[in-house]
C-alpha atoms as a PDB file:
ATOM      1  CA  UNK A   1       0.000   0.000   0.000  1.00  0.00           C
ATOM      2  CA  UNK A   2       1.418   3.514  -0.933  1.00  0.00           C
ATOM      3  CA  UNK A   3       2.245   5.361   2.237  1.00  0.00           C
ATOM      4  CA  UNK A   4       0.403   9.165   2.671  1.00  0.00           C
ATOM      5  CA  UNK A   5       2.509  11.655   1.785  1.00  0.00           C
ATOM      6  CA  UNK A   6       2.293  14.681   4.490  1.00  0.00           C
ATOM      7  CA  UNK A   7       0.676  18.131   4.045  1.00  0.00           C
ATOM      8  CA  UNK A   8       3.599  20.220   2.822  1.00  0.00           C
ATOM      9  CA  UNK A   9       5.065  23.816   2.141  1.00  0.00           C
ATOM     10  CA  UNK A  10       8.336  24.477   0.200  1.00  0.00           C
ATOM     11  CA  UNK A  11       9.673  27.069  -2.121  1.00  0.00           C
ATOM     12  CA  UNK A  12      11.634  26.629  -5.511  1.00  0.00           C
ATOM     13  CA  UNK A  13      14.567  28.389  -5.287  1.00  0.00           C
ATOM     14  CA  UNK A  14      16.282  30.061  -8.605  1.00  0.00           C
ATOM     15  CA  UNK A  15      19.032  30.092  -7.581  1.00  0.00           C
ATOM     16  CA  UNK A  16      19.202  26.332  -6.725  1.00  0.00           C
ATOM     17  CA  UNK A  17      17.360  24.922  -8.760  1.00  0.00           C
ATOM     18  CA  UNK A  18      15.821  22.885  -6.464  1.00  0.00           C
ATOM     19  CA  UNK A  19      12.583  23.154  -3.377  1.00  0.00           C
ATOM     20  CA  UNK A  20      13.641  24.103  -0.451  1.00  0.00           C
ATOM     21  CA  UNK A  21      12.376  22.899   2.884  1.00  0.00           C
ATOM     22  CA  UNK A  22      10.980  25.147   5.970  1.00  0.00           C
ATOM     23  CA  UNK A  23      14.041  24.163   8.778  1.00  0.00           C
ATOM     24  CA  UNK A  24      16.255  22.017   6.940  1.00  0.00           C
ATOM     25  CA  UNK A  25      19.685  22.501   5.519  1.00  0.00           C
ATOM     26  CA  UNK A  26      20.455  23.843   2.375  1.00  0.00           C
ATOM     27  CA  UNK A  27      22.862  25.802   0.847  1.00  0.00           C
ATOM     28  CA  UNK A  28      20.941  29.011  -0.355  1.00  0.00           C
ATOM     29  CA  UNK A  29      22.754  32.117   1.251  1.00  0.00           C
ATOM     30  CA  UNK A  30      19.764  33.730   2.562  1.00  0.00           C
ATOM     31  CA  UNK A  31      18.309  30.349   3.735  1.00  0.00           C
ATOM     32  CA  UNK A  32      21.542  29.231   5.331  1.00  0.00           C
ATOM     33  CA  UNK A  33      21.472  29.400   8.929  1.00  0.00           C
ATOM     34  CA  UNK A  34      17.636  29.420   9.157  1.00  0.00           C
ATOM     35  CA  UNK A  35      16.444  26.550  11.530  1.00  0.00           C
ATOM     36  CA  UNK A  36      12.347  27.194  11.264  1.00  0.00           C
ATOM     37  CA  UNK A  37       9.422  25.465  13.499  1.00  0.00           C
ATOM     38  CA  UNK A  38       6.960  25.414  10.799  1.00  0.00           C
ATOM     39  CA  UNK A  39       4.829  25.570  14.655  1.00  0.00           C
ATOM     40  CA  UNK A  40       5.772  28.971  14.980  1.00  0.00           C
ATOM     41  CA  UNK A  41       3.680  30.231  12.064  1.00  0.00           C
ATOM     42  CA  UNK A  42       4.893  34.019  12.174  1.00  0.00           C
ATOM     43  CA  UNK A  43       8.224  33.160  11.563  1.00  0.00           C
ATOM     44  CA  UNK A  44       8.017  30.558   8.580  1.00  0.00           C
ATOM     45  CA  UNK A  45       5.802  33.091   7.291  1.00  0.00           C
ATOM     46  CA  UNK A  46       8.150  35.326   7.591  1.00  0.00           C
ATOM     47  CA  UNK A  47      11.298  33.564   6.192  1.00  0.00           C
ATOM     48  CA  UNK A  48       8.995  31.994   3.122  1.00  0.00           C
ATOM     49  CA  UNK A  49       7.755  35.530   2.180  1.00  0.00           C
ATOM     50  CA  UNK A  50      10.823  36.803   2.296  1.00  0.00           C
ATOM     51  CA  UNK A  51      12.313  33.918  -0.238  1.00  0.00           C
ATOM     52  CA  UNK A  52       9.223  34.522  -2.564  1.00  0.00           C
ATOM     53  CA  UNK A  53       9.808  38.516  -2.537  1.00  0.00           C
ATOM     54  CA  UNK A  54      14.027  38.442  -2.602  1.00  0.00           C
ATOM     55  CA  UNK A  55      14.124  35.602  -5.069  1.00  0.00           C
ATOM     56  CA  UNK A  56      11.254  35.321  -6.762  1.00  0.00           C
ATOM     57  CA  UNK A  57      10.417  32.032  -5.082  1.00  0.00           C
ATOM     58  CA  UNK A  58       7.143  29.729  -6.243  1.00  0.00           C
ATOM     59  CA  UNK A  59       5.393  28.685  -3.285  1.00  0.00           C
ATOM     60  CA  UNK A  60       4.570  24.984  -3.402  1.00  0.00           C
ATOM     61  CA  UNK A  61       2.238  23.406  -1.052  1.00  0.00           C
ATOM     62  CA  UNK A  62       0.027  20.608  -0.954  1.00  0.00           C
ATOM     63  CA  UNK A  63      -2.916  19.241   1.657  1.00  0.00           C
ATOM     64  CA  UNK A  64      -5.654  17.091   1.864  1.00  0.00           C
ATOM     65  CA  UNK A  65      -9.240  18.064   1.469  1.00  0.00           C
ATOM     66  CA  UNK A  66     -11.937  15.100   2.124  1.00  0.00           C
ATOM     67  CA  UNK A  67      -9.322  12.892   1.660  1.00  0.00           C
ATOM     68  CA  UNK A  68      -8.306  14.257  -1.527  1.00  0.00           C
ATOM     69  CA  UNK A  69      -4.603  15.306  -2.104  1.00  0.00           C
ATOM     70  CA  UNK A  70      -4.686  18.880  -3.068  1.00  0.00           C
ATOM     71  CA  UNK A  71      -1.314  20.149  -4.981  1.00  0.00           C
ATOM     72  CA  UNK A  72      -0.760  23.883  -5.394  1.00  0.00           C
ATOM     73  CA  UNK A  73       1.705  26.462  -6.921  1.00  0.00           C
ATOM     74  CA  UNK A  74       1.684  30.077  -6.581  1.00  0.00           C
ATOM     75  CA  UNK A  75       3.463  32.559  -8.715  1.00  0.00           C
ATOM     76  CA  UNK A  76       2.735  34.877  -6.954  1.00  0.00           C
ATOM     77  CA  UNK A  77       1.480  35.927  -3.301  1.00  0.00           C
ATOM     78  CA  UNK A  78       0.879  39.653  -3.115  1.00  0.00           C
ATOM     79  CA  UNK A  79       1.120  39.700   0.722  1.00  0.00           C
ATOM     80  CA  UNK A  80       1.786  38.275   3.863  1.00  0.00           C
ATOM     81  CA  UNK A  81      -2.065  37.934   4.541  1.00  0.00           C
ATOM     82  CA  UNK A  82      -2.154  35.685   1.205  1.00  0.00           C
ATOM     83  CA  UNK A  83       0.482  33.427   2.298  1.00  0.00           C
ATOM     84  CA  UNK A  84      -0.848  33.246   5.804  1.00  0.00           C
ATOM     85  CA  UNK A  85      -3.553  31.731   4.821  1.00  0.00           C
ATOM     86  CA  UNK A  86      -2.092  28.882   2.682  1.00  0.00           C
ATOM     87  CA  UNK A  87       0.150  28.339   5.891  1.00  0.00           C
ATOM     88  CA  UNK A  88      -2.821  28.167   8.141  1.00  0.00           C
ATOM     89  CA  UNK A  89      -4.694  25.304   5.564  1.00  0.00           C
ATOM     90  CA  UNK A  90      -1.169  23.532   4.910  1.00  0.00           C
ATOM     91  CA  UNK A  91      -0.446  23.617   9.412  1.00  0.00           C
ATOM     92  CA  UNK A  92      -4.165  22.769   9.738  1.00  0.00           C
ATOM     93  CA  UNK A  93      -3.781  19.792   7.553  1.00  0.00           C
ATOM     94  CA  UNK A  94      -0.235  18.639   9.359  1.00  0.00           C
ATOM     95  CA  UNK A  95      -1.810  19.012  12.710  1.00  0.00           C
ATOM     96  CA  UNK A  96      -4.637  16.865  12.596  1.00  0.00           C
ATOM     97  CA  UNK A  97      -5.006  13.739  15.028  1.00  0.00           C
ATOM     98  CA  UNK A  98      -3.354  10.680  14.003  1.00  0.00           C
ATOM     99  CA  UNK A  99      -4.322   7.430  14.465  1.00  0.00           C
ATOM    100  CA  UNK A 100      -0.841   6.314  16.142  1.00  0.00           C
ATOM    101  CA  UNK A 101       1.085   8.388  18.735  1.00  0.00           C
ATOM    102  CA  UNK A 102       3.983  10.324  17.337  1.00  0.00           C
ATOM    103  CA  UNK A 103       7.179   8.173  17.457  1.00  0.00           C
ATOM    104  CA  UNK A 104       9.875   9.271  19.949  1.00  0.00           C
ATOM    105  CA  UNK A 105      13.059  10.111  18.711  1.00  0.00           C
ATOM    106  CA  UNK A 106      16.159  10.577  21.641  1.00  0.00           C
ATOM    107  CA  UNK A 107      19.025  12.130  20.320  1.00  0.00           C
ATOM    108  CA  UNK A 108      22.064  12.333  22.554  1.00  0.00           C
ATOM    109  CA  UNK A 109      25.193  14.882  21.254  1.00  0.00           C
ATOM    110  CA  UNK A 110      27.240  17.290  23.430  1.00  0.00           C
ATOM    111  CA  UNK A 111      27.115  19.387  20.214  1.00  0.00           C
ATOM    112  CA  UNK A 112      24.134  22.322  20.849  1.00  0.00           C
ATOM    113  CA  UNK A 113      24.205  22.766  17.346  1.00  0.00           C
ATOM    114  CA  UNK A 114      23.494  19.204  16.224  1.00  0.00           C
ATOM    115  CA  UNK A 115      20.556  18.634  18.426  1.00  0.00           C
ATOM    116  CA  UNK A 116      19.016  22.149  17.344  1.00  0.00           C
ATOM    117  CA  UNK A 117      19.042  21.366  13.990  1.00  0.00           C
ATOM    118  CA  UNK A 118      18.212  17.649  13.648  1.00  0.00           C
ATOM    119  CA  UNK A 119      15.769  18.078  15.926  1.00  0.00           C
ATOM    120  CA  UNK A 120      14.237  20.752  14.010  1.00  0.00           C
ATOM    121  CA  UNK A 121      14.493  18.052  10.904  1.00  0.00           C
ATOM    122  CA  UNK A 122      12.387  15.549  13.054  1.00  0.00           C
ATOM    123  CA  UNK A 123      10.040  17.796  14.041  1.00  0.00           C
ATOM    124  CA  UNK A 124       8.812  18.986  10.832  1.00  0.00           C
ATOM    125  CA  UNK A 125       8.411  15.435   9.538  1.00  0.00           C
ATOM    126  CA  UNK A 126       5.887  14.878  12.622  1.00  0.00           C
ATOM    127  CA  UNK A 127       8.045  13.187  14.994  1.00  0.00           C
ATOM    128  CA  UNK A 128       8.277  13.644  18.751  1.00  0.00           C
ATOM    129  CA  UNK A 129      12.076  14.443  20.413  1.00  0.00           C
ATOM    130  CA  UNK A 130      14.117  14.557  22.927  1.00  0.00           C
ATOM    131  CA  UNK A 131      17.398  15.425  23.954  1.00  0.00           C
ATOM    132  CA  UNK A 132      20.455  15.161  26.083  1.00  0.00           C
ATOM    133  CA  UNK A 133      23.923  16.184  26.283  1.00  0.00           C
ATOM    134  CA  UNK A 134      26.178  13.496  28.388  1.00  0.00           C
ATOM    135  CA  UNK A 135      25.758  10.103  29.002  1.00  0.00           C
ATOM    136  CA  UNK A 136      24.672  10.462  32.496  1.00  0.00           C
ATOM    137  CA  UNK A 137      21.643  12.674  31.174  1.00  0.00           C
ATOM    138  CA  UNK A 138      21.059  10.056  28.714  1.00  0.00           C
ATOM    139  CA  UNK A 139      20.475   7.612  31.234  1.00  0.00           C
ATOM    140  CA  UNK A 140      18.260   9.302  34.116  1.00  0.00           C
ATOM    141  CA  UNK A 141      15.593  10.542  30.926  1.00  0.00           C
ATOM    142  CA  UNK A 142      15.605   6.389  30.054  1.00  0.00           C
ATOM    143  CA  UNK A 143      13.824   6.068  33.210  1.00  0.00           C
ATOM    144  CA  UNK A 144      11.427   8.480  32.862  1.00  0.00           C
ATOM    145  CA  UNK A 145      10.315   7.740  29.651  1.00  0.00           C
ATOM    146  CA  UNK A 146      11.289   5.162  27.142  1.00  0.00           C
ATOM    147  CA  UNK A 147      11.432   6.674  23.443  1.00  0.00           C
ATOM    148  CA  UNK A 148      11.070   4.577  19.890  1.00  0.00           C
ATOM    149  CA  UNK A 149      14.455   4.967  18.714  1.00  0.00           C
ATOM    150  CA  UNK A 150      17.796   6.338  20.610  1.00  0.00           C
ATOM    151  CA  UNK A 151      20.285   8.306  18.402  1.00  0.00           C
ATOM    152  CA  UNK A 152      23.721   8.097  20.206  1.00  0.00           C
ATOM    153  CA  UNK A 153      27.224  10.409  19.541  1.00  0.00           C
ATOM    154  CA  UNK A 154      30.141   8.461  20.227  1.00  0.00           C
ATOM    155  CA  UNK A 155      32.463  10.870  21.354  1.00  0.00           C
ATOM    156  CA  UNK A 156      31.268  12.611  24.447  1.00  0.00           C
ATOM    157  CA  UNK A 157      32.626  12.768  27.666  1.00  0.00           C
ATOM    158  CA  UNK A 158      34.767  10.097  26.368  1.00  0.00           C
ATOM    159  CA  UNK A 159      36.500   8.897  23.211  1.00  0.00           C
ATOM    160  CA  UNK A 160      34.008   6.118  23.366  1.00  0.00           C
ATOM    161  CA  UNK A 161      31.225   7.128  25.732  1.00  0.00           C
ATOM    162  CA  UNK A 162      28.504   6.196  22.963  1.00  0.00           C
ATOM    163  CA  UNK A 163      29.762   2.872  22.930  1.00  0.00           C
ATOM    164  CA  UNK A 164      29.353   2.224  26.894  1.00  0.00           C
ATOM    165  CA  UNK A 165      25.666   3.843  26.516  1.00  0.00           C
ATOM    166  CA  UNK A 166      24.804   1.859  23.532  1.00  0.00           C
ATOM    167  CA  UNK A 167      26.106  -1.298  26.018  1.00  0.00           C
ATOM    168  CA  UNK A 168      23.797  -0.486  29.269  1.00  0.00           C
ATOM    169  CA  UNK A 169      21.048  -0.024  27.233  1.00  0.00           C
ATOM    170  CA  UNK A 170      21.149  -3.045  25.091  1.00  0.00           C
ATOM    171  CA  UNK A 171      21.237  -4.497  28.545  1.00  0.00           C
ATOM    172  CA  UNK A 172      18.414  -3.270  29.991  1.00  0.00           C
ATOM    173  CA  UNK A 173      16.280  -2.401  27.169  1.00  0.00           C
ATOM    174  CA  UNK A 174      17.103  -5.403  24.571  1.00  0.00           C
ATOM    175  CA  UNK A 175      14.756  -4.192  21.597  1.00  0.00           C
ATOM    176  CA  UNK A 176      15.001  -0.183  22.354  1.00  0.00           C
ATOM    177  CA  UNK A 177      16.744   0.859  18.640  1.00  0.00           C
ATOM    178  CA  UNK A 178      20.251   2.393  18.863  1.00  0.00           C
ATOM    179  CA  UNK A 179      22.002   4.637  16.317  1.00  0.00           C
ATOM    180  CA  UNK A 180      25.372   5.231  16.502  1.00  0.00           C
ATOM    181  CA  UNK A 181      26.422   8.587  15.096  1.00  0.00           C
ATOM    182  CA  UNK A 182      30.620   9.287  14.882  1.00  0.00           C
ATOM    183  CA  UNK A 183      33.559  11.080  13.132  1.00  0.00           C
ATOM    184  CA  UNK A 184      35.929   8.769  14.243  1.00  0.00           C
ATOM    185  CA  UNK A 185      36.137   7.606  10.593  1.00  0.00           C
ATOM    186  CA  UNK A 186      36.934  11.347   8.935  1.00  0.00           C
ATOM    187  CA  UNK A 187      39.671  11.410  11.854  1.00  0.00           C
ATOM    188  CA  UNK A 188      41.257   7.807  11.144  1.00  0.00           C
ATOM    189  CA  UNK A 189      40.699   7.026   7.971  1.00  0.00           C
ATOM    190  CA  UNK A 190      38.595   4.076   9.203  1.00  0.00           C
ATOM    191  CA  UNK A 191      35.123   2.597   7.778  1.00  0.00           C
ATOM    192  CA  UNK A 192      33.387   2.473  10.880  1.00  0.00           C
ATOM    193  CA  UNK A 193      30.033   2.568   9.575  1.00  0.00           C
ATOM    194  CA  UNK A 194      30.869  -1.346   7.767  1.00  0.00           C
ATOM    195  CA  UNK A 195      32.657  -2.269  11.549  1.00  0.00           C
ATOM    196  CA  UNK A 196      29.833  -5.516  11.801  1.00  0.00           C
ATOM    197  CA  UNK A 197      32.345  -6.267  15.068  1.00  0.00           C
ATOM    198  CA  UNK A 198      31.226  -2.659  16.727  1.00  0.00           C
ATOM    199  CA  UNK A 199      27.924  -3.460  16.397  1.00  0.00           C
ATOM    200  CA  UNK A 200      27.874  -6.687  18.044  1.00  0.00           C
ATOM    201  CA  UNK A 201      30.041  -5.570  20.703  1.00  0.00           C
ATOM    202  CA  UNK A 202      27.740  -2.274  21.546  1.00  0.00           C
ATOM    203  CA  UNK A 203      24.730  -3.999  20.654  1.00  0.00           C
ATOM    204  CA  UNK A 204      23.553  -0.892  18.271  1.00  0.00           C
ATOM    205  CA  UNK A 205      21.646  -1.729  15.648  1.00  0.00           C
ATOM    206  CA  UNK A 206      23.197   0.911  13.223  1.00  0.00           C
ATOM    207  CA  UNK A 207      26.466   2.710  12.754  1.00  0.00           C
ATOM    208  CA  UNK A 208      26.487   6.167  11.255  1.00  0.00           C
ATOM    209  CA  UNK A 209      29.749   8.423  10.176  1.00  0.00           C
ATOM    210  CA  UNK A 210      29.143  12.102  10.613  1.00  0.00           C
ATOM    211  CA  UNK A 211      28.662  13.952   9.257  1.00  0.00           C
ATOM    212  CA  UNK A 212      25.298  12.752   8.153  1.00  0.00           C
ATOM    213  CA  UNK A 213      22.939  14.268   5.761  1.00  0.00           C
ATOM    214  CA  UNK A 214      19.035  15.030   6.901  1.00  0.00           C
ATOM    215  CA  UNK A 215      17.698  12.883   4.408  1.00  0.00           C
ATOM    216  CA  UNK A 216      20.049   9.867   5.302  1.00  0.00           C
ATOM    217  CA  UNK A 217      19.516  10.253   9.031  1.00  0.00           C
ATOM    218  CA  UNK A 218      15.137  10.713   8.616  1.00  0.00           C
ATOM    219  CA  UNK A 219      15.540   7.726   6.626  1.00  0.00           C
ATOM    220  CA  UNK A 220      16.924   5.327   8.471  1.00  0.00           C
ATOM    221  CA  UNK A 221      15.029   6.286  11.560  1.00  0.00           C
ATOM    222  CA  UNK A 222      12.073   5.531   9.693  1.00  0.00           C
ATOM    223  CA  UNK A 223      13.659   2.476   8.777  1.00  0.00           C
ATOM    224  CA  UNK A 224      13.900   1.232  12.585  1.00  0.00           C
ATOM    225  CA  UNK A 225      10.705   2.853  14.104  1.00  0.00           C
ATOM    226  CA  UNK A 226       8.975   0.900  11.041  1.00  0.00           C
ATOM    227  CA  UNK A 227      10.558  -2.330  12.013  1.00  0.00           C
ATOM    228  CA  UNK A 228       8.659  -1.878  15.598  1.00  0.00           C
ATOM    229  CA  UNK A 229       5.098  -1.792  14.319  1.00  0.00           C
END
């Protein structure tokens, strides 16, 4: 069966040749640096307007009415009021109730940066997340709430502190999904992400090399939060 696609807003960028996204990366230089919460509605309306006046961006958006997949692109928006309201149908859409809870994502990086903007990335494709910043943190939120997936750095406190979480909670929580996110490969030269011994010692279920792209790292969190269901 063909899976829904979401309720959507994007803009096609001239100068990219390409859609961009509402709070993920690209490499437009007015976009750059631009982490939106499509939640907060002034702001994306803001940033989006701002693409479609300084570039002469097409507004693409899409939603479902009835059950029908509407799919819409606009030329031109005359105002912010006009684009407001294809925001407010598009976030009305995205927000209704699903069936299933969202899934829980925990991401654990000492990098601020990282967690702000994959978390943003998760976020705008529905999903729930949370965060921490050491091991130890990591490990008290595990026993206040038990997420879908865990998304582990490996160098933290320690040169292999990922690798001792990834261990206790294999132990204690034998099916909880673990990704394992590091750079050690750009910094030795090794192919950790094809290291089948690292996973069976850690007990992770995947091994990532940073730095990894949005698309890569949605996708194969969809990949083990599907496997649960």
């Amino acid at each position: 069966m063909e899976k829904k696609k979401d309720s959507f807003i994007r803009v096609y960028c001239p100068e990219l040749m390409d859609t961009i996204t509402p709070g993920e990366w690209t490499d437009c230089p007015f976009y750059r640096g631009q982490k939106l919460d499509l939640s907060n509605t002034e702001e994306a309306l803001k940033q989006i307007f701002r693409c479609h006046v300084q570039c002469d961006c097409k507004i693409l958006y899409q939603y479902y009415d009835g059950g029908k997949l509407i799919q819409k692109v606009e030329e031109s928006v005359e105002d912010q009021e006009g684009l407001r309201r294809i925001l407010s149908v598009v976030m009305k859409q995205a927000k209704k109730p699903d069936d299933k809870r969202a899934k829980r994502v925990f991401i654990v990086d000492d990098d601020p940066d990282f967690l702000e903007i994959h978390s943003t990335v998760l976020k705008n494709r529905g999903y729930e997340v949370v965060t921490a910043q050491s091991s130890k943190e990591c490990l008290e939120k595990l026993e206040k709430g038990r997420p879908d997936v865990v998304v582990l750095d490996v160098m933290m406190e320690q040169f292999d502190a990922g690798f001792e979480v990834s261990k206790k909670i294999k132990k204690k929580y034998r099916d909880l999904p673990v990704i394992l996110l590091t750079s050690i490969g750009i910094q030795t030269g090794l192919e950790f992400s094809s290291n089948a011994d690292v996973l069976e010692v850690t007990g992770a279920d995947l091994l990532l090399d940073k730095p990894v792209s949005p698309e890569v790292f949605v996708a194969e969190i969809e990949k083990l939060t599907a496997a649960k269901d």
